[in-house]
Protein backbone atom coordinates (compact mmCIF):
# COMPACT_ATOMS: atom_id res chain seq x y z
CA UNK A 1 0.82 78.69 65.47
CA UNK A 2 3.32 77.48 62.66
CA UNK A 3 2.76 77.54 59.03
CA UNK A 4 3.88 74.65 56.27
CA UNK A 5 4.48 75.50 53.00
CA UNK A 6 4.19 72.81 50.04
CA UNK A 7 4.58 73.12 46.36
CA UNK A 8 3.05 69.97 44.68
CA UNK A 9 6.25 68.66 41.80
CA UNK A 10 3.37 67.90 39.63
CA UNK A 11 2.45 72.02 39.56
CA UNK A 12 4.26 74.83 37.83
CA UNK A 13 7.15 76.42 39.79
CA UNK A 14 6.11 78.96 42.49
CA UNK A 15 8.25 82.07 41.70
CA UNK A 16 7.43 84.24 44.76
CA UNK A 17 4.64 82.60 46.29
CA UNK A 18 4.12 78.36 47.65
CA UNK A 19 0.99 76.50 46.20
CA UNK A 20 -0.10 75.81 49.37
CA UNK A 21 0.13 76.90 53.13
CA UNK A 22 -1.39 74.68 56.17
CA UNK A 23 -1.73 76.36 58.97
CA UNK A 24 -0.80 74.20 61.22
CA UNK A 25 -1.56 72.36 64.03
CA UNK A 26 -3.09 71.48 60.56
CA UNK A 27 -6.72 71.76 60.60
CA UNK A 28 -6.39 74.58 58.09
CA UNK A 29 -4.45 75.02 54.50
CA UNK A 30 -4.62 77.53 52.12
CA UNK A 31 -4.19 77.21 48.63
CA UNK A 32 -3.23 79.74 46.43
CA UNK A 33 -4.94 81.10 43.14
CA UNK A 34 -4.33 78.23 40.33
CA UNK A 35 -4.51 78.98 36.73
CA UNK A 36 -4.36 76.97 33.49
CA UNK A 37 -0.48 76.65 33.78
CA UNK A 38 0.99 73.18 32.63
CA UNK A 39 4.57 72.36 34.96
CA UNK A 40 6.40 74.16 31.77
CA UNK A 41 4.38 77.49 32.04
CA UNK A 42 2.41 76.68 29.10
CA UNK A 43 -1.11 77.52 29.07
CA UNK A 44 -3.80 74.80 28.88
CA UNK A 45 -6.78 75.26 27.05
CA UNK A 46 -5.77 78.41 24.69
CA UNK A 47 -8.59 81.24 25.13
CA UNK A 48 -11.08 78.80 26.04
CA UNK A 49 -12.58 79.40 29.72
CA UNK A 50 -14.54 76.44 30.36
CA UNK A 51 -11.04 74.84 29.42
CA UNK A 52 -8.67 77.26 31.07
CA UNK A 53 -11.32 76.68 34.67
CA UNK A 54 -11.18 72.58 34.30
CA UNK A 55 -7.27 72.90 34.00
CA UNK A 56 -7.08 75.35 37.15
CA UNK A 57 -9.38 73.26 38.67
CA UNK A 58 -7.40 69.64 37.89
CA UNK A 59 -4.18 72.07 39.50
CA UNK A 60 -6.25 72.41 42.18
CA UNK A 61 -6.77 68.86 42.39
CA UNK A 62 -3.39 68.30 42.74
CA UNK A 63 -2.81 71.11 45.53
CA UNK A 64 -5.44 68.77 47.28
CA UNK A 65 -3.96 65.25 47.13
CA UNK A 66 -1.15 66.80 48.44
CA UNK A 67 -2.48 67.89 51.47
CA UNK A 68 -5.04 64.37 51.82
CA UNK A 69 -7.84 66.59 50.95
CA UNK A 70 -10.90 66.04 48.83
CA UNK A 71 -13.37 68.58 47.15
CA UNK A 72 -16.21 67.83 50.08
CA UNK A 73 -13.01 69.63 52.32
CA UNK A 74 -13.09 73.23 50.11
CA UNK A 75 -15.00 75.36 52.11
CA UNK A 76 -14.24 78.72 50.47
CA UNK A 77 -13.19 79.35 46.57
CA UNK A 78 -12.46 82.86 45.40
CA UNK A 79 -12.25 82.87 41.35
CA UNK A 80 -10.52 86.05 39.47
CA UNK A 81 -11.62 85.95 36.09
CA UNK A 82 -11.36 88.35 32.96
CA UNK A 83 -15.26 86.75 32.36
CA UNK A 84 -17.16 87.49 35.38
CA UNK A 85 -20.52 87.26 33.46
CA UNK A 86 -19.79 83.91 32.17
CA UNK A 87 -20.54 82.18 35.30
CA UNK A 88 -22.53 79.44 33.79
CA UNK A 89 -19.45 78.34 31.68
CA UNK A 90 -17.36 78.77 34.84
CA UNK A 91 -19.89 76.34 36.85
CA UNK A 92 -20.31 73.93 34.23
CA UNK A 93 -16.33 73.53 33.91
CA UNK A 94 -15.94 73.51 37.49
CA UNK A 95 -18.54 70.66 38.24
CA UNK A 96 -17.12 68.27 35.24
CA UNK A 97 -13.68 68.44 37.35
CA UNK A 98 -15.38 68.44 41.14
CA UNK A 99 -18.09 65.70 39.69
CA UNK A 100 -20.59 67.64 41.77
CA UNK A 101 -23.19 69.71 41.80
CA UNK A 102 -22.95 71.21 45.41
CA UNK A 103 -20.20 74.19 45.64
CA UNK A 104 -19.06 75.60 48.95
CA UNK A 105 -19.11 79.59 49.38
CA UNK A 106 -17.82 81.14 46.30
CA UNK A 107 -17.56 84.37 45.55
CA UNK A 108 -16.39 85.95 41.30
CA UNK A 109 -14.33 88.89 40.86
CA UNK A 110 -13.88 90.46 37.03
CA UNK A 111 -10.19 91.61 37.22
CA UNK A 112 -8.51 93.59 33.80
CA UNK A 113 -5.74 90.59 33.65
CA UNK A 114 -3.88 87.70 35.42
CA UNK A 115 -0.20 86.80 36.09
CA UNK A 116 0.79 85.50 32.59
CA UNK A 117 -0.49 86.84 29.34
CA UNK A 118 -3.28 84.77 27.90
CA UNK A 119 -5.11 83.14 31.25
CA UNK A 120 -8.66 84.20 31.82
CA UNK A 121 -9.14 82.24 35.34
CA UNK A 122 -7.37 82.20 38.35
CA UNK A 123 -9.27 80.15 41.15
CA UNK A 124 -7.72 80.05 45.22
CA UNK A 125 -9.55 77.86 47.81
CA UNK A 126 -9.90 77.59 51.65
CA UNK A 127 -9.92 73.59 52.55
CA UNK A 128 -11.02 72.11 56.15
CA UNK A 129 -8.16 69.04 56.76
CA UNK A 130 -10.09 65.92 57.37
CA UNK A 131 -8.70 64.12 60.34
């Protein structure tokens, strides 16, 4: 087994880490933890989480055009947030960007701080490759 590794133009630079890993023959891709980072390293949505989680969640997006992927493909999300109790504004957010109500097997984790200063939501998913 062989592994691709693709970093979206339309996402911030990966210093130390790609956006997304297939696992190929390609039935499998990873993507990593996406955050409320513009292409600039600017954070969207100030200290707004229902904000910060619909930009991660539009990165996200992104991660999954790129690898002809949908949200009915995201089998597993993991979601580091500084908010772990405010899992209603977290599933709101999320469902305004996924325009669905049904959510694959998720699982929160309250962590003391992200990456960069400032974001309150990071957000990785597991995604099935149609085909």
């Amino acid at each position: 087994m062989s592994r691709k590794l693709i970093n979206p133009p339309e996402l911030h630079p990966a210093p130390g880490f790609s956006h997304i890993t297939v696992a190929e023959p390609g039935r499998v891709a990873y993507i990593a933890g996406q955050v409320a980072l513009a292409p600039d390293f600017s954070i969207v949505g100030g200290d707004d989480l229902g904000a910060q989680t619909q930009a991660a969640m539009r990165n996200i997006e992104v991660a999954l055009k790129a690898v002809n992927a949908g949200w009915n493909d995201v089998v597993r999300r993991t979601i580091y947030t500084l908010h772990p109790t405010q899992y209603e504004v977290i599933t709101a957010a999320i469902e305004a960007v996924q325009g669905s109500t049904e959510h694959p097997a998720q699982t929160i984790i309250g962590v003391t701080g992200l990456a960069v200063p400032g974001l309150l939501i990071e957000i990785e998913v597991t995604v099935r490759l149609p085909g």
